[in-house]
Structure formats: structure tokens, C-alpha cells
N, C-alpha and C. Protein backbone atom coordinates (compact mmCIF):
# COMPACT_ATOMS: atom_id res chain seq x y z
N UNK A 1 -27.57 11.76 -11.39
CA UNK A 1 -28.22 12.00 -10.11
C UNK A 1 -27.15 12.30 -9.07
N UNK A 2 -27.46 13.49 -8.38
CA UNK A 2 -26.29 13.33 -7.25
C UNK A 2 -26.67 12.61 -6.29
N UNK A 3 -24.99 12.71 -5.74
CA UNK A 3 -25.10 11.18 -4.65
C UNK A 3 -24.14 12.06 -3.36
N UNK A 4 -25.33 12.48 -2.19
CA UNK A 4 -25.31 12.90 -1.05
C UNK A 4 -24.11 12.92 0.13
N UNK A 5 -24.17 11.36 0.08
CA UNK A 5 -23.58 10.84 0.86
C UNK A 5 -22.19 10.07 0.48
N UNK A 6 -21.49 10.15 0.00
CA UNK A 6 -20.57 9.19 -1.17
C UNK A 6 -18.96 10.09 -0.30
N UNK A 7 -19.12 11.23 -0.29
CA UNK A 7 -17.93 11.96 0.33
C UNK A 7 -17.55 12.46 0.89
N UNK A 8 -17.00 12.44 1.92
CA UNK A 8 -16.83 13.16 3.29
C UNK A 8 -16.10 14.64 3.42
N UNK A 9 -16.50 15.32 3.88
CA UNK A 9 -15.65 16.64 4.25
C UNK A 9 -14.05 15.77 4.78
N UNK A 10 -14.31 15.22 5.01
CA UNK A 10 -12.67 15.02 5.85
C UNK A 10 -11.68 14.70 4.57
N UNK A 11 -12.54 13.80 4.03
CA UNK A 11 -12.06 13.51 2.51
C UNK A 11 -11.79 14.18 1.29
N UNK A 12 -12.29 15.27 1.22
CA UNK A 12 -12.50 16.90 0.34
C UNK A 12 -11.03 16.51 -0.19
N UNK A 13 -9.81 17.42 0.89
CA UNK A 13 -8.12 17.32 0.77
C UNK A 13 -7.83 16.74 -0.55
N UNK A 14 -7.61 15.49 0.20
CA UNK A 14 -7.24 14.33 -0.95
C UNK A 14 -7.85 13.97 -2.13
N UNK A 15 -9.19 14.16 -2.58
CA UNK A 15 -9.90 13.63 -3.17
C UNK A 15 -9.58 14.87 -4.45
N UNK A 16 -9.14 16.51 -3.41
CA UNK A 16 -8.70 17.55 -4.15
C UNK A 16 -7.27 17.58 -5.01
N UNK A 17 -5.90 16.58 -4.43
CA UNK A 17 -5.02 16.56 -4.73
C UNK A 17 -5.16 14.79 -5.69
N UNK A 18 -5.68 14.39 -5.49
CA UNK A 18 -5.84 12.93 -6.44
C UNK A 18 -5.96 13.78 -8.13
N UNK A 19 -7.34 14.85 -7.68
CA UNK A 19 -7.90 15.34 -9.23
C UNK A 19 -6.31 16.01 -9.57
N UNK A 20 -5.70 17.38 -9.10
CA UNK A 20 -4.79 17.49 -9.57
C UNK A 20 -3.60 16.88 -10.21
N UNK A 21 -3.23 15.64 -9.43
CA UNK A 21 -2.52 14.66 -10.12
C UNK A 21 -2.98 14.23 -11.45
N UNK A 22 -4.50 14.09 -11.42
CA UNK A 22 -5.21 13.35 -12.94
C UNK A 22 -5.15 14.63 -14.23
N UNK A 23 -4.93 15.89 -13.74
CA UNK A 23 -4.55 16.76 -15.10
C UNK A 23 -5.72 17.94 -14.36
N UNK A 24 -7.09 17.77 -13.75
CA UNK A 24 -7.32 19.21 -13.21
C UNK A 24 -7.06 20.03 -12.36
N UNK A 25 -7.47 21.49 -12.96
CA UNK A 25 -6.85 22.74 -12.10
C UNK A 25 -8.11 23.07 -11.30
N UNK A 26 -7.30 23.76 -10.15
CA UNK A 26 -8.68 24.39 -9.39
C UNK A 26 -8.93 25.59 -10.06
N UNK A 27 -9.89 25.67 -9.88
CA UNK A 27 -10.55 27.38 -9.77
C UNK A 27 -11.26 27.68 -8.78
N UNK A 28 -11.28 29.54 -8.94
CA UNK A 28 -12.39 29.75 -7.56
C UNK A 28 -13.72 29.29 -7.97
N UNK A 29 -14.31 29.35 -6.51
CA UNK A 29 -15.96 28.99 -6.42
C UNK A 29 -16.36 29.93 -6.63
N UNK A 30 -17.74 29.83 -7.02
CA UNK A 30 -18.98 30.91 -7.58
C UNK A 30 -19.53 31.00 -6.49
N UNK A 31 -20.32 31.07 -5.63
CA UNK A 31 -21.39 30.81 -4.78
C UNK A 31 -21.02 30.09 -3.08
N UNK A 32 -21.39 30.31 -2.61
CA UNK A 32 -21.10 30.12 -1.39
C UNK A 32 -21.07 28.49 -0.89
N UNK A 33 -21.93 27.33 -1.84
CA UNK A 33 -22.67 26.46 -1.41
C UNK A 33 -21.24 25.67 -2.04
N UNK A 34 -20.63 26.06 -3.00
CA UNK A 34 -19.56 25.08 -3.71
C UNK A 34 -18.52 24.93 -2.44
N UNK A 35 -17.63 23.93 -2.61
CA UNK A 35 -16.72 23.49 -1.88
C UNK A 35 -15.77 23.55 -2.27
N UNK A 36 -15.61 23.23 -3.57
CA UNK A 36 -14.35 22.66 -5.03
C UNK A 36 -15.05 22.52 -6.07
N UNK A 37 -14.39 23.85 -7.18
CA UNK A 37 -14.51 23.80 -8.72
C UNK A 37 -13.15 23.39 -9.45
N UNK A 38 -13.19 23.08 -10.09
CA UNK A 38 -12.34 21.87 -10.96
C UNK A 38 -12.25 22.19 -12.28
N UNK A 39 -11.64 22.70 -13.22
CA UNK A 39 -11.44 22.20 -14.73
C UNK A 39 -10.49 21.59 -15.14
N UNK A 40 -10.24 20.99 -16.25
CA UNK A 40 -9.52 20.31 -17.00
C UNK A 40 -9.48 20.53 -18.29
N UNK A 41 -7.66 20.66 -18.98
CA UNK A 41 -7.53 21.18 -19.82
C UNK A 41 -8.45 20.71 -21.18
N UNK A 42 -9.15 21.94 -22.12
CA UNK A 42 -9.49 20.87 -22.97
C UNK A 42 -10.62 20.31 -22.96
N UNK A 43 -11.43 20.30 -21.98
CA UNK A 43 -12.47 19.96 -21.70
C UNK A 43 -13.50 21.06 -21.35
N UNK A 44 -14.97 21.25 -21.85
CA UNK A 44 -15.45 22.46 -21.15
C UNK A 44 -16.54 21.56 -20.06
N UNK A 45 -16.24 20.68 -19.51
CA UNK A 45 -16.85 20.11 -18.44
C UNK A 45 -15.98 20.53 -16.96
N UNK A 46 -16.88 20.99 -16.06
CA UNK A 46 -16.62 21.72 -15.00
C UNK A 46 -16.78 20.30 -13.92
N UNK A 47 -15.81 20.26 -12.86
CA UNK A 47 -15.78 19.53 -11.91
C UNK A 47 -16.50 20.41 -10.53
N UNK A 48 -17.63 20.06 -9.76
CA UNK A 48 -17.74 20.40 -8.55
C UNK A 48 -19.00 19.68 -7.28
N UNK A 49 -18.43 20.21 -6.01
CA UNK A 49 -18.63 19.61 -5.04
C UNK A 49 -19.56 21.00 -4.11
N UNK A 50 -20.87 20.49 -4.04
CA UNK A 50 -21.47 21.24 -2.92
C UNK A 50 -21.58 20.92 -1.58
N UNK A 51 -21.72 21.94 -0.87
CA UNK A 51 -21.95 21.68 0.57
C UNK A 51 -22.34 22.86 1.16
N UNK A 52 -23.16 22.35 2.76
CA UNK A 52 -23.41 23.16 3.21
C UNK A 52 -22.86 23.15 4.75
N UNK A 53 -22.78 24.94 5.09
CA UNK A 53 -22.42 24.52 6.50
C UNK A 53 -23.62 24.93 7.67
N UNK A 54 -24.15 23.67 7.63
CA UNK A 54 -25.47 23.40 8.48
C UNK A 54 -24.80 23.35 9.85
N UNK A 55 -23.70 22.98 10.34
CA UNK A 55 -23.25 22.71 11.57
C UNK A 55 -22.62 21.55 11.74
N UNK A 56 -22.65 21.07 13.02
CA UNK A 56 -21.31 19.54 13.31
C UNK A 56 -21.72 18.43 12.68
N UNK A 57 -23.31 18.59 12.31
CA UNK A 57 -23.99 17.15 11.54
C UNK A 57 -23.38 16.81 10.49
N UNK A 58 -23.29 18.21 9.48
CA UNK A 58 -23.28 18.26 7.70
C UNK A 58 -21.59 17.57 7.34
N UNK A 59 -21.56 16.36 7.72
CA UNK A 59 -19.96 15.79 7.34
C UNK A 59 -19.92 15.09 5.79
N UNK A 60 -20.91 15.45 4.84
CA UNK A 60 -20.54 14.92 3.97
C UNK A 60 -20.67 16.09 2.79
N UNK A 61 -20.58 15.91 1.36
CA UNK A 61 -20.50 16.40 0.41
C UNK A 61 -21.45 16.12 -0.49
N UNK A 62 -21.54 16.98 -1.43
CA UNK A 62 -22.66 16.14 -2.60
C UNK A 62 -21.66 16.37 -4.09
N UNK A 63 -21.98 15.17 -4.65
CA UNK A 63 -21.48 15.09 -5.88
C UNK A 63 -22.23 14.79 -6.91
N UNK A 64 -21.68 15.06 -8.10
CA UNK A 64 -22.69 15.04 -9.21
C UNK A 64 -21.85 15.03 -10.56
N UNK A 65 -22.73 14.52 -11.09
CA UNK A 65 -21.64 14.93 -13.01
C UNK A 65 -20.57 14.12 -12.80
N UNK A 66 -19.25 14.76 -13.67
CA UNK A 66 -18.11 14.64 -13.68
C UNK A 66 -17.31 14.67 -12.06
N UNK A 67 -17.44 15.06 -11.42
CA UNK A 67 -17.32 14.82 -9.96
C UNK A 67 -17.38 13.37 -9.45
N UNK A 68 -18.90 12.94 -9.83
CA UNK A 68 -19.26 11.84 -9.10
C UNK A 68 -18.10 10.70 -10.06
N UNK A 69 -17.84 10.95 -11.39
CA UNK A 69 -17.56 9.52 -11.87
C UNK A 69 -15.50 9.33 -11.38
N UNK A 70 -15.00 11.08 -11.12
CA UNK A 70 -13.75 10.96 -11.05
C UNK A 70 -14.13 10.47 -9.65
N UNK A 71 -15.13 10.93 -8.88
CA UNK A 71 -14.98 10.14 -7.24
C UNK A 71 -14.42 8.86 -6.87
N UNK A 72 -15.53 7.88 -8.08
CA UNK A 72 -15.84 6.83 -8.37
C UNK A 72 -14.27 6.24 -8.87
N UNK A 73 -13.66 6.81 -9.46
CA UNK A 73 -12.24 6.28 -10.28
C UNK A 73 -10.92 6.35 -8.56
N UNK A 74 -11.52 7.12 -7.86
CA UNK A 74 -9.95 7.67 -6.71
C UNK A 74 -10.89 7.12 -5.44
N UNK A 75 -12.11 6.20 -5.38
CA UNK A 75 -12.25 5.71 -4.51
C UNK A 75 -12.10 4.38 -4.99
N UNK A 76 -12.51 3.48 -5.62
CA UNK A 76 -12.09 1.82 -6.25
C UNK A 76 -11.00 2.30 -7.67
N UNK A 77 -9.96 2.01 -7.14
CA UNK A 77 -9.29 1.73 -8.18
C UNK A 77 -8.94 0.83 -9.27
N UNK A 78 -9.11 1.05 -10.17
CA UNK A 78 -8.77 -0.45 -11.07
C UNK A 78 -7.60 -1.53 -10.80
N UNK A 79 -7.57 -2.38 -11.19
CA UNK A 79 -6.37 -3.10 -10.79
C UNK A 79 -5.10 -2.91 -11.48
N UNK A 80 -4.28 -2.95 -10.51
CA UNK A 80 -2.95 -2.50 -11.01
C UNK A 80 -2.34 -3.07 -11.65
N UNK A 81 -1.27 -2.66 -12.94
CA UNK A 81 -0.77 -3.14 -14.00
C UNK A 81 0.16 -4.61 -13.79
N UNK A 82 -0.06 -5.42 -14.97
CA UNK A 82 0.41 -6.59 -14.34
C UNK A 82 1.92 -6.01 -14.67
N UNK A 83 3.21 -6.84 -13.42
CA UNK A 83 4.29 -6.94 -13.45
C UNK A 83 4.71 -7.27 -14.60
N UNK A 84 5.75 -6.57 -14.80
CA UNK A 84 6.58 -7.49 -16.17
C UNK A 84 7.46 -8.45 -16.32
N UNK A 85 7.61 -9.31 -16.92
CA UNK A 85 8.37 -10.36 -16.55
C UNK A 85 9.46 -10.30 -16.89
N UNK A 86 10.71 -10.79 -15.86
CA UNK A 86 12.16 -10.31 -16.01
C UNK A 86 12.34 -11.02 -18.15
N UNK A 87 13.40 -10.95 -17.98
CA UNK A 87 13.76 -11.30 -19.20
C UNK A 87 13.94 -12.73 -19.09
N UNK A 88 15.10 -13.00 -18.37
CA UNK A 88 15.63 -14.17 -17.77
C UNK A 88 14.97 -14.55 -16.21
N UNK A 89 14.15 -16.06 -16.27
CA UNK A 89 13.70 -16.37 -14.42
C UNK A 89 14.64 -17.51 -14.55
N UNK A 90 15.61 -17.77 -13.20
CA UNK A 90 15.75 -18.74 -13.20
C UNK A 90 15.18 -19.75 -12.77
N UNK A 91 13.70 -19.55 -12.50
CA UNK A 91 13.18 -20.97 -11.75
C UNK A 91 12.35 -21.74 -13.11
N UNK A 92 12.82 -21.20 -14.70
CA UNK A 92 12.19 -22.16 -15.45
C UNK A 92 13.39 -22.68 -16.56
N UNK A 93 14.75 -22.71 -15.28
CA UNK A 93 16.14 -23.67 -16.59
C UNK A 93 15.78 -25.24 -16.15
């Protein structure tokens, strides 16, 4: 189901350079209504983001598919890897 409200135009940028870091490429848009098309190598699942430009109201995005779940991964991140422990601590001689 897409989810309307989940991403902001202001947010587009980043949310565009997060995916590139994760391994997808842009491509051009088809249609006027897309914002950001997305593939990834290897995969024939297409990443994208619609929108419209209704005027000063329309500040968000719609997401869907594969979109919505990488959203979901670069907005809550999992928790970060535990530290490793030196070799030697001295607070257990």
C-alpha cells in the first residue's frame, strides 16, 4: 500500500544519496508524476517516488514497493554494530 505522507520533498536529496550509497543507480523518469527512479544491480525491481506539483501545499511524496521498505531502512536505523573489544582492558588485571 502506498504511504502518502511518510516523505518529504525536502527530504527527496538525501533519501536520493542514502539509496546510492546502498548500491542503486538513478535513472531517468518516465512520466511527469515520478520524482526518483531507482535501480539496482541485479535486481529487476524498480525503485520510485511520485509526486505532484499541486502548489506550496504538496510537501510530501508518495512511496510504495521497494521505495517504501528502503525508506523504512534510511529513516530507523538498526542498531549499530557492537564495539569490539580491545584485546587487552586494563580495568580487568
Amino acid at each position: 500500500m502506498a504511504d502518502r505522507y511518510a516523505l518529504k520533498r525536502a527530504d527527496l536529496p538525501a533519501f536520493a544519496a542514502w539509496l546510492k550509497t546502498e548500491g542503486w543507480e538513478e535513472v531517468p523518469t518516465r512520466d511527469p508524476w515520478e520524482l526518483l527512479r531507482m535501480t539496482k544491480d541485479g535486481s529487476p525491481t524498480v525503485l520510485l517516488v511520485h509526486g505532484r506539483e499541486r502548489g506550496l501545499g504538496d510537501t510530501y511524496c508518495t512511496i510504495w514497493g521497494a521505495s517504501e521498505k528502503e525508506f523504512r531502512r534510511w529513516k530507523n536505523p538498526g542498531p549499530s554494530a557492537p564495539k569490539p573489544k580491545p584485546a587487552f582492558d586494563p580495568y580487568q588485571i
